[in-house]
PDB file of N, CA and C in Angstrom:
ATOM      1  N   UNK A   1      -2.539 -10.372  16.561  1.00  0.00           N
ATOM      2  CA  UNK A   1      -1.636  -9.227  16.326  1.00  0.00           C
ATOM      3  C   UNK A   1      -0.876  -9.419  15.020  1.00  0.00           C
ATOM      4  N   UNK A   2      -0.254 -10.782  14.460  1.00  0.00           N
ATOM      5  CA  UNK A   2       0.582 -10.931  13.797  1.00  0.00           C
ATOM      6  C   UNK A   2      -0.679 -10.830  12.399  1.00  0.00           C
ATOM      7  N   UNK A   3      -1.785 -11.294  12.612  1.00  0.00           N
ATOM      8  CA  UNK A   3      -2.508 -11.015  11.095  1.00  0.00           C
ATOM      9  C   UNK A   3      -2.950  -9.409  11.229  1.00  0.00           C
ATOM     10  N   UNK A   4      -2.952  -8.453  12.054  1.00  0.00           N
ATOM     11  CA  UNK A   4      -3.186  -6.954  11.771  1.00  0.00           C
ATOM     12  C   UNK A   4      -2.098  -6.829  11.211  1.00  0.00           C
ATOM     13  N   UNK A   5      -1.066  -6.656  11.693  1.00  0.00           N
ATOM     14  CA  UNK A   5       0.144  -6.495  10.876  1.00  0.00           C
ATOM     15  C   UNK A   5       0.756  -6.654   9.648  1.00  0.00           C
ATOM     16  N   UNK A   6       0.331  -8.018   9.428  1.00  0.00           N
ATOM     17  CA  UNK A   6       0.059  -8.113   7.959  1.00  0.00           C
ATOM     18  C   UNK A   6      -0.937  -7.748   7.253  1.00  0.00           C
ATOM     19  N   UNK A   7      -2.200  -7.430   7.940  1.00  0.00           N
ATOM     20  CA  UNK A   7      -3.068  -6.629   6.937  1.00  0.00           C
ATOM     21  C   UNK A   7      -2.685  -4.908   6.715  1.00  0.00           C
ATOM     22  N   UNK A   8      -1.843  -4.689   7.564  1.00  0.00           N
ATOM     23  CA  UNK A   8      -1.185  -3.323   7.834  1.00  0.00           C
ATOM     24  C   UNK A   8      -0.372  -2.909   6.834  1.00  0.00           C
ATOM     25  N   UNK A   9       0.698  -3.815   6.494  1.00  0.00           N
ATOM     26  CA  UNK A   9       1.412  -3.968   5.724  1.00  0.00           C
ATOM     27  C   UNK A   9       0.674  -4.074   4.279  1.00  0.00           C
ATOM     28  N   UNK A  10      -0.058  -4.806   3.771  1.00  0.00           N
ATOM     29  CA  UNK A  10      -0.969  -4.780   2.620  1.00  0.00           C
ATOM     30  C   UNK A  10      -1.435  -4.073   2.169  1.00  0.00           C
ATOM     31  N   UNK A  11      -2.119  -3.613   3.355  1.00  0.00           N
ATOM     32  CA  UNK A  11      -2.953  -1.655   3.190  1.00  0.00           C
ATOM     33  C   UNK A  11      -1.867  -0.707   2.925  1.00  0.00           C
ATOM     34  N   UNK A  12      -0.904  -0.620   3.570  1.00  0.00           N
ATOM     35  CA  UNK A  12      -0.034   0.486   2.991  1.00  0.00           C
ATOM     36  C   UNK A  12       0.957  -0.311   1.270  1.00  0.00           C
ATOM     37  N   UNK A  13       1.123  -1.498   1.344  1.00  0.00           N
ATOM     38  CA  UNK A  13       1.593  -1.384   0.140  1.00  0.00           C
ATOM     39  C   UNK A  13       0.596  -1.272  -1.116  1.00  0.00           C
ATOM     40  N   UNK A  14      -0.253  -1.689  -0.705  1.00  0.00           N
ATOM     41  CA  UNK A  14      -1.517  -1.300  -2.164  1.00  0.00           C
ATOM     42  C   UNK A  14      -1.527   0.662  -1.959  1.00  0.00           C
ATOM     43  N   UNK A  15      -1.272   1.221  -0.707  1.00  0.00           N
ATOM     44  CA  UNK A  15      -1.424   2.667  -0.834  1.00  0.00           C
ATOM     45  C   UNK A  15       0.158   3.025  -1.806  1.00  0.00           C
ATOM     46  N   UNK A  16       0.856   2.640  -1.583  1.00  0.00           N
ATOM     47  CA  UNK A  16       2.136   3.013  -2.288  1.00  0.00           C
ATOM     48  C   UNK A  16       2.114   2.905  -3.897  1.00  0.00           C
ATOM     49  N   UNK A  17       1.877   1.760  -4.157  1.00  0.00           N
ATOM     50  CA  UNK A  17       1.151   1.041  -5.156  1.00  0.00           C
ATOM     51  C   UNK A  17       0.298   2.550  -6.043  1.00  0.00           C
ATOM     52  N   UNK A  18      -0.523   2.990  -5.235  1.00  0.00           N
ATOM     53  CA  UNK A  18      -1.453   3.608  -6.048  1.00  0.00           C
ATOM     54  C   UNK A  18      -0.720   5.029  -6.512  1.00  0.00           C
ATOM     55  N   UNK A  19      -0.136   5.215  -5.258  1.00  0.00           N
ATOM     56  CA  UNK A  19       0.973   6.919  -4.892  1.00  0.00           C
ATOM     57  C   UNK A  19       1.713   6.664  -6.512  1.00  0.00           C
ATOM     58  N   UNK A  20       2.430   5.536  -6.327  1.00  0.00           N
ATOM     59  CA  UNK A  20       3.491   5.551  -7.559  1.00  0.00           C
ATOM     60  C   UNK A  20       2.733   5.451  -9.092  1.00  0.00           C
ATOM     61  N   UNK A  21       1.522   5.220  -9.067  1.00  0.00           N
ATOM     62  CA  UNK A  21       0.599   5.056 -10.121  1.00  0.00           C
ATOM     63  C   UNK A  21       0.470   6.348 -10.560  1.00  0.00           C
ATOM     64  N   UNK A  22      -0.199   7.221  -9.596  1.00  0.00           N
ATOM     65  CA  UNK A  22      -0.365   8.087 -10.061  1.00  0.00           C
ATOM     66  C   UNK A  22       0.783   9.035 -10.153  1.00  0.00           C
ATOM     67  N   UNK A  23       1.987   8.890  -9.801  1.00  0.00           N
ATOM     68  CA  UNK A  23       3.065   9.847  -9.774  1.00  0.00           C
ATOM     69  C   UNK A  23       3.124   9.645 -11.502  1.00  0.00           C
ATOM     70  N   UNK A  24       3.338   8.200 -11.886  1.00  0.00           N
ATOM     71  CA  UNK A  24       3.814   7.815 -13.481  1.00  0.00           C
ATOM     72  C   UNK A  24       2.794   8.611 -14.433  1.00  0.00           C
ATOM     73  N   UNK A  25       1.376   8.588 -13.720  1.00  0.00           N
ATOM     74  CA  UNK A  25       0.239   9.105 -14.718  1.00  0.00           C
ATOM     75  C   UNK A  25       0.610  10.276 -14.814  1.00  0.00           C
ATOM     76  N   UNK A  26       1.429  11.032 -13.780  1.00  0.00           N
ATOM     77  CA  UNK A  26       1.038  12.578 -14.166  1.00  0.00           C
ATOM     78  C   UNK A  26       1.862  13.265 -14.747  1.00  0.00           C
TER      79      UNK A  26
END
C-alpha cells in the first residue's frame, strides 16, 4: 500500500509538473 501511494504521488506530481509547463508555454 505504502509503495502505491508513493507511486500515486509521483504520477500526479510529474502530472502537475507538466499542467504548469504548459500553463508557462502558453
Amino acid at each position: 500500500a505504502m509503495i502505491r501511494a508513493q507511486g500515486a504521488i509521483v504520477g500526479w506530481t510529474a502530472t502537475t509538473d507538466q499542467v504548469l509547463e504548459g500553463i508557462a508555454n502558453a
